[in-house]
Protein backbone atom coordinates (compact mmCIF):
# COMPACT_ATOMS: atom_id res chain seq x y z
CA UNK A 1 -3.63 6.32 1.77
CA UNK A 2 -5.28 4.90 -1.51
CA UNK A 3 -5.17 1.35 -1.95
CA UNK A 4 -6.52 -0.52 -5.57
CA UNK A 5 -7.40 -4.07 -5.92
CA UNK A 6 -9.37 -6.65 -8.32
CA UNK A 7 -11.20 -9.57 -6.74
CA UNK A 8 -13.99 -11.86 -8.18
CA UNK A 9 -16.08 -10.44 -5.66
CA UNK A 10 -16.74 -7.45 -4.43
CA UNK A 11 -15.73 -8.61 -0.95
CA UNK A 12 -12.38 -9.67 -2.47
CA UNK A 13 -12.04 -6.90 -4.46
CA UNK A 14 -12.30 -4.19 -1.41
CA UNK A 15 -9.98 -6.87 0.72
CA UNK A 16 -7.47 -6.58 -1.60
CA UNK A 17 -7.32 -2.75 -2.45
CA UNK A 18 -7.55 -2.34 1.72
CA UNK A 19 -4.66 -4.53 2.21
CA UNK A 20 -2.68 -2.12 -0.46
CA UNK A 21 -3.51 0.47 1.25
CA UNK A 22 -2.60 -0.91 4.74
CA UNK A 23 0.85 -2.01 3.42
CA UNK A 24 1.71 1.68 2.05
CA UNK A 25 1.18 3.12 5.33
CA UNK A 26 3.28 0.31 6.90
CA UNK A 27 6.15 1.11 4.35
CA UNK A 28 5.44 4.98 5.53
CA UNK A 29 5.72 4.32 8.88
CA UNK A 30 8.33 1.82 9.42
CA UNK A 31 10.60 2.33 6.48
CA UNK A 32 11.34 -0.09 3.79
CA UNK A 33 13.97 -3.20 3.61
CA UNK A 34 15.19 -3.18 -0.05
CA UNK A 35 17.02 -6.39 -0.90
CA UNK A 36 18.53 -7.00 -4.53
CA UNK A 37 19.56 -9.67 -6.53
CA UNK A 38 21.49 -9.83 -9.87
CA UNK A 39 22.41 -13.42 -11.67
CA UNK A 40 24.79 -13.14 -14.04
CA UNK A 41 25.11 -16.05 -16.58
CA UNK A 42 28.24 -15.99 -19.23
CA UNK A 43 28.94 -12.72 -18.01
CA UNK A 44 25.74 -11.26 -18.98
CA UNK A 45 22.95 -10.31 -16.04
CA UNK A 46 20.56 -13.05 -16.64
CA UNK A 47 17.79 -11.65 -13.31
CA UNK A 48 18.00 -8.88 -11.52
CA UNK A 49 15.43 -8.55 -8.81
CA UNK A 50 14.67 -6.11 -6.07
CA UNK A 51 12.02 -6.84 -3.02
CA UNK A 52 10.81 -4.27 -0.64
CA UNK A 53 10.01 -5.60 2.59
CA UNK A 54 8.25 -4.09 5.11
CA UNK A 55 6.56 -5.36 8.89
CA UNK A 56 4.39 -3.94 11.43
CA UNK A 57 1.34 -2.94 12.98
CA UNK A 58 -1.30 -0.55 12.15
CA UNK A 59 -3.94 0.72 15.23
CA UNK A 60 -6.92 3.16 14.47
CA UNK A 61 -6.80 3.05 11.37
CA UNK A 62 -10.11 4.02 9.80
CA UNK A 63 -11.41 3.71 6.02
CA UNK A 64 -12.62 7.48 4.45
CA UNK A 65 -13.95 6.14 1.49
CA UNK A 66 -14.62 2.73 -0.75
CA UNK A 67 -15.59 2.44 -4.40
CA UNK A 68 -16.51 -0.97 -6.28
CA UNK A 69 -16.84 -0.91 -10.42
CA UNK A 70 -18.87 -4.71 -10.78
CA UNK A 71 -18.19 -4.33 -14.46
CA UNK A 72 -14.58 -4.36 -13.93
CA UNK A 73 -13.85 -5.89 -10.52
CA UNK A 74 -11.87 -3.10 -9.44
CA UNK A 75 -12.36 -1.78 -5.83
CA UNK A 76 -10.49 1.41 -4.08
CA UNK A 77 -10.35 1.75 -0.39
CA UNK A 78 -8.84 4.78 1.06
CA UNK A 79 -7.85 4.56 4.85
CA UNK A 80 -6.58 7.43 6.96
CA UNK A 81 -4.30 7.50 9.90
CA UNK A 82 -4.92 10.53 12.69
CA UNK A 83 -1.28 11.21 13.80
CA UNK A 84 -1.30 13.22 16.98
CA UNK A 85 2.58 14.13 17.30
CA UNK A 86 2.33 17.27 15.31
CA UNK A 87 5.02 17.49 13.55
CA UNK A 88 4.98 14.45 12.25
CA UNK A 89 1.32 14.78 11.02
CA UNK A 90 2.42 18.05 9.10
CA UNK A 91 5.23 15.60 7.76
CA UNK A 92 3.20 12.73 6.38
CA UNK A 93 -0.09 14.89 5.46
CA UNK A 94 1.22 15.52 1.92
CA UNK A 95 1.53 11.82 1.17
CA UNK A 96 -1.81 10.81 2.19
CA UNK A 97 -4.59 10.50 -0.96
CA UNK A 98 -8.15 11.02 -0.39
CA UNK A 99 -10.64 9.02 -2.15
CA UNK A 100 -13.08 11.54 -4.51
């Protein structure tokens, strides 16, 4: 799973695109909570919001690749997820990104 991020260092910058990447397998694994919200105001929709929500716990994770641009403050971390049920790893292999 790719994850991208900006930071105003390149610390930051790989935090953030790592925990992007983190929560997209999370929303894989465990599903997604979609909540919406519509205002309406003199009977026209005045917001309309949606939030995806999304918990748990990620174990053995590990990163396959990390880029930094310094010009632009952009970072990409790509971690991968072994899956050992079979199945399930045929399942999920086609949504996984590799880092090039």
């Amino acid at each position: 799973m790719v994850g991208y991020g900006h930071g105003d260092s390149k610390y930051m910058a790989l935090l953030a695109a790592r925990s992007v990447a983190q929560a997209k397998l999370i929303g894989i694994i465990n599903g997604l909570q979609i909540e919406r919200s519509t205002s309406i105001k003199n009977g026209k929709v005045d917001m309309d919001s949606i939030v995806a929500k999304s918990q748990g716990t990620i174990k053995f994770a590990s990163v396959c690749g990390e880029k930094y641009d310094q010009k632009s403050g952009e970072a990409e971390v790509c971690l991968k997820l072994g899956l050992r049920s079979g199945g399930v790893s045929d399942l999920v292999k086609g949504l996984i990104d590799d880092v090039k």
